[in-house]
Protein backbone atom coordinates (compact mmCIF):
# COMPACT_ATOMS: atom_id res chain seq x y z
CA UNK A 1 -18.03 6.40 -19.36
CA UNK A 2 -21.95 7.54 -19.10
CA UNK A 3 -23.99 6.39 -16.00
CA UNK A 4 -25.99 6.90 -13.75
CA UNK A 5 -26.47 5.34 -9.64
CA UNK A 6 -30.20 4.77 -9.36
CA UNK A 7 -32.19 4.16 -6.15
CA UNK A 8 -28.92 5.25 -4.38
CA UNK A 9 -28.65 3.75 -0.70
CA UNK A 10 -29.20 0.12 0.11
CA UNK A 11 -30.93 -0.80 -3.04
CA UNK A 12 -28.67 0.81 -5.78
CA UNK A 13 -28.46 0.59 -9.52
CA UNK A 14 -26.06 1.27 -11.52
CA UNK A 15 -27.10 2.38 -15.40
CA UNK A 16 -24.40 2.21 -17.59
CA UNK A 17 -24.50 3.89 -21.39
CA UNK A 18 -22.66 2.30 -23.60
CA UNK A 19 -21.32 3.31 -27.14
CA UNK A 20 -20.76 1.07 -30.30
CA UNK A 21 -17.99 -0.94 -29.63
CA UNK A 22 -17.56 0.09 -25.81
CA UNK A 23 -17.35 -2.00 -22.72
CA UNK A 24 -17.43 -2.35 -19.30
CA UNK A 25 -16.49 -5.42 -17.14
CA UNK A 26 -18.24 -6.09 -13.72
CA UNK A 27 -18.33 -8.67 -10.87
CA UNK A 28 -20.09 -12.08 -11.80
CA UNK A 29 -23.84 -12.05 -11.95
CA UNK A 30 -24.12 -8.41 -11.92
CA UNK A 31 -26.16 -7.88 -15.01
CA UNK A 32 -30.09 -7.27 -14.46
CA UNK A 33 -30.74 -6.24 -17.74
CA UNK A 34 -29.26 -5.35 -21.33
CA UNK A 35 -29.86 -3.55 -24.76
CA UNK A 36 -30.00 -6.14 -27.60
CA UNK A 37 -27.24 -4.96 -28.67
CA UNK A 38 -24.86 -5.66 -26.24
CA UNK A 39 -23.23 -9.21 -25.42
CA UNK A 40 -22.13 -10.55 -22.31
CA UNK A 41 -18.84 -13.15 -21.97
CA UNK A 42 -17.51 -14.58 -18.63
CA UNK A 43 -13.85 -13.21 -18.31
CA UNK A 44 -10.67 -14.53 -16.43
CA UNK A 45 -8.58 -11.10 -15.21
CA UNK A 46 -4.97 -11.77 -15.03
CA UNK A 47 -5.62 -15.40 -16.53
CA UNK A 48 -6.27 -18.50 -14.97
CA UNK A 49 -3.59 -17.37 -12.08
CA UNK A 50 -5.08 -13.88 -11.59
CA UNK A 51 -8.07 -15.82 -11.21
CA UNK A 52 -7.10 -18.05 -8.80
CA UNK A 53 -5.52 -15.56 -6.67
CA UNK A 54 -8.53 -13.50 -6.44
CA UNK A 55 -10.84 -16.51 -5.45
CA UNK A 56 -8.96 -17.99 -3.08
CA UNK A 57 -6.44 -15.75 -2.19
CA UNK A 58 -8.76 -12.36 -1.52
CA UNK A 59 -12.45 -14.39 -1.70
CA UNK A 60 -13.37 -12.29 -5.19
CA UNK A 61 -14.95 -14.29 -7.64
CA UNK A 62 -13.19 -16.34 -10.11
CA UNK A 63 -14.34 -14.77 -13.39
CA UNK A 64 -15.95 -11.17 -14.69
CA UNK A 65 -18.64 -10.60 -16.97
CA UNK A 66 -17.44 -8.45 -20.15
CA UNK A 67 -20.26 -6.70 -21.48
CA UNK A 68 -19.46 -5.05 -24.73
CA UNK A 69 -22.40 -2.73 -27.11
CA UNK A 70 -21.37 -4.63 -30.27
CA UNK A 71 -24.08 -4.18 -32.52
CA UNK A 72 -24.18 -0.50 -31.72
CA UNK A 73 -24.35 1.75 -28.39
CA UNK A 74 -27.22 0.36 -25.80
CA UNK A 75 -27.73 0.39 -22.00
CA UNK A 76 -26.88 -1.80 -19.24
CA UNK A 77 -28.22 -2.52 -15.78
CA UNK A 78 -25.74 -3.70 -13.18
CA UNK A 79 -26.49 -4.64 -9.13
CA UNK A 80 -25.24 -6.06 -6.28
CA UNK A 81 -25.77 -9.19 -4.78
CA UNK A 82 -25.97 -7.97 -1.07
CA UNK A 83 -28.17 -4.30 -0.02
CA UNK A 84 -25.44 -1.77 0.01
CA UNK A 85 -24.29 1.51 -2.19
CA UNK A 86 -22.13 1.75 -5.55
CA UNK A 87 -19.92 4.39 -5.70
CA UNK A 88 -17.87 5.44 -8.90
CA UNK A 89 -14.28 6.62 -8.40
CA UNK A 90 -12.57 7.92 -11.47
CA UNK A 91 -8.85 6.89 -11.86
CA UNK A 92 -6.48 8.84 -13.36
CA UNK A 93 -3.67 6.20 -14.29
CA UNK A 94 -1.41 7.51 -11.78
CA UNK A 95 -3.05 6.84 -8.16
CA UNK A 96 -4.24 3.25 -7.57
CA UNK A 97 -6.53 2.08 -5.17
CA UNK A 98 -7.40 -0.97 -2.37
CA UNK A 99 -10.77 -2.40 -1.32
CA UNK A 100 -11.80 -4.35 1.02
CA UNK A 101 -12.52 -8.10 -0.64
CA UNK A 102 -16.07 -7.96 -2.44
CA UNK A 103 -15.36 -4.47 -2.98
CA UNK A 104 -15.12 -4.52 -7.00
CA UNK A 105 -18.01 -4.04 -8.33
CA UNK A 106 -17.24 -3.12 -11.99
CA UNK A 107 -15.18 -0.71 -13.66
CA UNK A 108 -14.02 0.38 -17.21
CA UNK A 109 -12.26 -2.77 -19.41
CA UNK A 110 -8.65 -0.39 -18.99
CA UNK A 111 -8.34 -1.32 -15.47
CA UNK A 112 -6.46 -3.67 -14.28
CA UNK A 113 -7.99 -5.59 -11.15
CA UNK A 114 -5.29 -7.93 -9.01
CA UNK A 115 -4.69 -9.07 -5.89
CA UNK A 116 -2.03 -7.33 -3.36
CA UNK A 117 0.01 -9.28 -0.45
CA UNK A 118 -0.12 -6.92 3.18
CA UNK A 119 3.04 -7.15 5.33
CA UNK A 120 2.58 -9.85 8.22
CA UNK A 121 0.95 -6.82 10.84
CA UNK A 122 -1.55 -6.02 8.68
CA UNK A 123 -2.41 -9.24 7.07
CA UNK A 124 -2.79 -10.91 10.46
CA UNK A 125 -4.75 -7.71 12.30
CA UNK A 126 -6.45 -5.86 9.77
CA UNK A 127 -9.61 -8.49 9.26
CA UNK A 128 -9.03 -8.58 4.99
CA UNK A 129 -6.40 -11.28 5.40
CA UNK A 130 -2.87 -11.10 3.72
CA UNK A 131 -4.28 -10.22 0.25
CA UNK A 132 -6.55 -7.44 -0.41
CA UNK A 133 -7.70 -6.14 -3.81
CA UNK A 134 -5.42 -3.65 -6.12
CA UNK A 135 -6.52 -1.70 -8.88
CA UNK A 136 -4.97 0.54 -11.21
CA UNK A 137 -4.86 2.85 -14.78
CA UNK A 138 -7.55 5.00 -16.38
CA UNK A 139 -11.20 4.85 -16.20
CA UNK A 140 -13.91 5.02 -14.22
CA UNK A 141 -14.00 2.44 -10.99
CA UNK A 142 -17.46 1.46 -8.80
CA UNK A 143 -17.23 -0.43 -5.85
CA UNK A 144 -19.93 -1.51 -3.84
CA UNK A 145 -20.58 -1.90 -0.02
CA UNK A 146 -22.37 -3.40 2.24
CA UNK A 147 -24.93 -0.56 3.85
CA UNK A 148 -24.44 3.30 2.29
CA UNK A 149 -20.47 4.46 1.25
CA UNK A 150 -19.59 7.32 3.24
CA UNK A 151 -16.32 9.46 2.28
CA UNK A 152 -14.28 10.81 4.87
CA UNK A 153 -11.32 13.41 3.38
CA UNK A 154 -8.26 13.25 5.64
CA UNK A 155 -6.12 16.68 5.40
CA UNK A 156 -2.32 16.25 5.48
CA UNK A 157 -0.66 15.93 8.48
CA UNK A 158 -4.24 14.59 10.03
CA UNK A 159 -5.42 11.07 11.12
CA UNK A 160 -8.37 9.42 11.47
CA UNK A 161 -9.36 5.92 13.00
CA UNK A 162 -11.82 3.56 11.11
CA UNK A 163 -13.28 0.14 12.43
CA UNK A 164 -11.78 -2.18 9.60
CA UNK A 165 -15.06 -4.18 9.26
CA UNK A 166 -16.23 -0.57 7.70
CA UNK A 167 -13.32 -0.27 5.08
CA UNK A 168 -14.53 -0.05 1.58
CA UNK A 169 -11.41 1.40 -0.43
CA UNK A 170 -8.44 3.85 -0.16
CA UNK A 171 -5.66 5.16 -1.99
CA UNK A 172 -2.82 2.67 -2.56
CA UNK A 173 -0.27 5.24 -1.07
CA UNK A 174 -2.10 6.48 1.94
CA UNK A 175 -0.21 5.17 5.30
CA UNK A 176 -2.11 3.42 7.64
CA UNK A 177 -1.09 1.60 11.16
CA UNK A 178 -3.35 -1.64 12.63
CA UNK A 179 -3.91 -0.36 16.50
CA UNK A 180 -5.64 -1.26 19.60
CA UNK A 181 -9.37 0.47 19.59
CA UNK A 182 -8.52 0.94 23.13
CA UNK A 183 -5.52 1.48 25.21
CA UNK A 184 -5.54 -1.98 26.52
CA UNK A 185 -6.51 -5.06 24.93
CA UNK A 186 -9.57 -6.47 27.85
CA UNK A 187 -11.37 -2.98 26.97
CA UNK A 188 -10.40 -3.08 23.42
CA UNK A 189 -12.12 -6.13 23.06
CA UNK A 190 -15.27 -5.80 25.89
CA UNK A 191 -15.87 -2.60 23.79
CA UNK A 192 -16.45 -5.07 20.67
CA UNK A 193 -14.22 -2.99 18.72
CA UNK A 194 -10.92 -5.05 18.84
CA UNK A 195 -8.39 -3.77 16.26
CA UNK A 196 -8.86 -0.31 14.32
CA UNK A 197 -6.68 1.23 10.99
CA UNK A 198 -5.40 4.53 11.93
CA UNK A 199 -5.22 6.49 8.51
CA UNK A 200 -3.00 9.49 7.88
CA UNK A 201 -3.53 11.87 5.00
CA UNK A 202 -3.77 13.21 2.93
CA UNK A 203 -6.22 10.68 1.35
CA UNK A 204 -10.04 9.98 1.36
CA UNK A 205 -10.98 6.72 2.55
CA UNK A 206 -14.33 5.17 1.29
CA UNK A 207 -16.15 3.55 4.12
CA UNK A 208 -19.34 1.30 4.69
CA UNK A 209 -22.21 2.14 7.19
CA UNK A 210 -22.81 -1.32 8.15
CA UNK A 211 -20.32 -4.02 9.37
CA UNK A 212 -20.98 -7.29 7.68
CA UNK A 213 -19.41 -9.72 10.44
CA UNK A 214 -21.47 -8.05 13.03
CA UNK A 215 -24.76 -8.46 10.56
CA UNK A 216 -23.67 -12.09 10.16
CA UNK A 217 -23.81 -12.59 14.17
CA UNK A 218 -27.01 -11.13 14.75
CA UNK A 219 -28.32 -13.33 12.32
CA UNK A 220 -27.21 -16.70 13.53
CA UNK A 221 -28.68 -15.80 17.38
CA UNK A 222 -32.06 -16.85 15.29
CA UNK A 223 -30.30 -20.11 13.47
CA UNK A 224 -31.60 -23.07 16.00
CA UNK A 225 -28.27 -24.84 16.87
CA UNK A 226 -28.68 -28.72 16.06
């Protein structure tokens, strides 16, 4: 797949170029703008279950957008609905990968977007709930944060320990333990950091700049309580 990630940072676009017949799907509401000859459809992945489980299950939307260059190849402008980056990850069929929920942004119409159930640790601890988002096959993936993505490469044998509200997306088979940021739990949670994913490679993990929960509460400090 052609593109290109304009005005990368906070504000980024993401130009996709479409041959005849080719198409990409993307998160609801992404398009911004379209060749003639391409036409948009609202899509359920996995059916009406898959789309059930991903709206209520992992907070992704309900449907996709399909956007297909049917009457020959044209040009696409996708964005997303928060100020963040969009980062393309090309999949290789064999390794799949989870994000954090709102992570998909779009991806090639080969891959196959569903939701994953954490063990009970992890789904109470981690902050992305019992089900996160899985995806898997060939293409080319983009997911989307909230803030700049920022990769960090763990080498084998090596760890590394990431705030989950920063989490964007990770290899499916890279181990990772919920923790304590601190060794006890009064300075764990004075420190604001509460719970942390220790990650051991080898693996990259994809990871936000800006924490959307702590955005949210320095926001309502300015909301007049009733």
């Amino acid at each position: 797949m052609r593109y290109e990630l304009l005005y990368p940072g906070a504000f980024t676009l993401l130009k996709v170029h479409l041959d005849a017949n080719e198409s990409i799907k993307a998160e609801s509401d992404a398009m911004v703008a379209m060749s003639s000859t391409v036409d948009v459809a609202g899509k359920m992945e996995g059916g009406v279950l898959g789309g059930l489980a991903r709206k209520f299950l992992t907070g992704e939307k309900f449907f996709f957008q399909t956007l297909k260059a049917s009457r020959g190849p044209g040009e696409v402008l996708l964005a997303h609905a928060i100020p963040g980056d969009i980062q393309a990850i090309e999949m290789d069929g064999k390794t799949s990968y989870v994000l954090q929920k709102d992570g998909f942004f779009a991806g090639s119409e080969s891959l196959e977007v569903s939701t994953k159930m954490q063990n009970l640790t992890k789904g109470l601890f981690s902050g992305e709930g019992f089900f996160i988002i899985r995806v898997s096959g060939m293409g080319t993936l983009f997911v989307s944060s909230y803030g700049a993505i920022h990769p960090i490469d763990v080498p084998a044998g090596q760890e590394v320990i990431i705030d989950n509200q920063h989490l964007v997306a990770w290899p499916e088979g890279m181990q990772y333990n919920i923790e304590k940021a601190a060794a006890g739990w009064i300075s764990s949670i004075t420190s604001g950091e509460g719970l942390v994913c220790r990650f051991r490679g080898p693996g990259r993990v994809l990871i936000q700049t800006r924490n959307p929960r702590g955005f949210g509460g320095w926001v309502r400090q300015f909301i007049p309580s009733s």
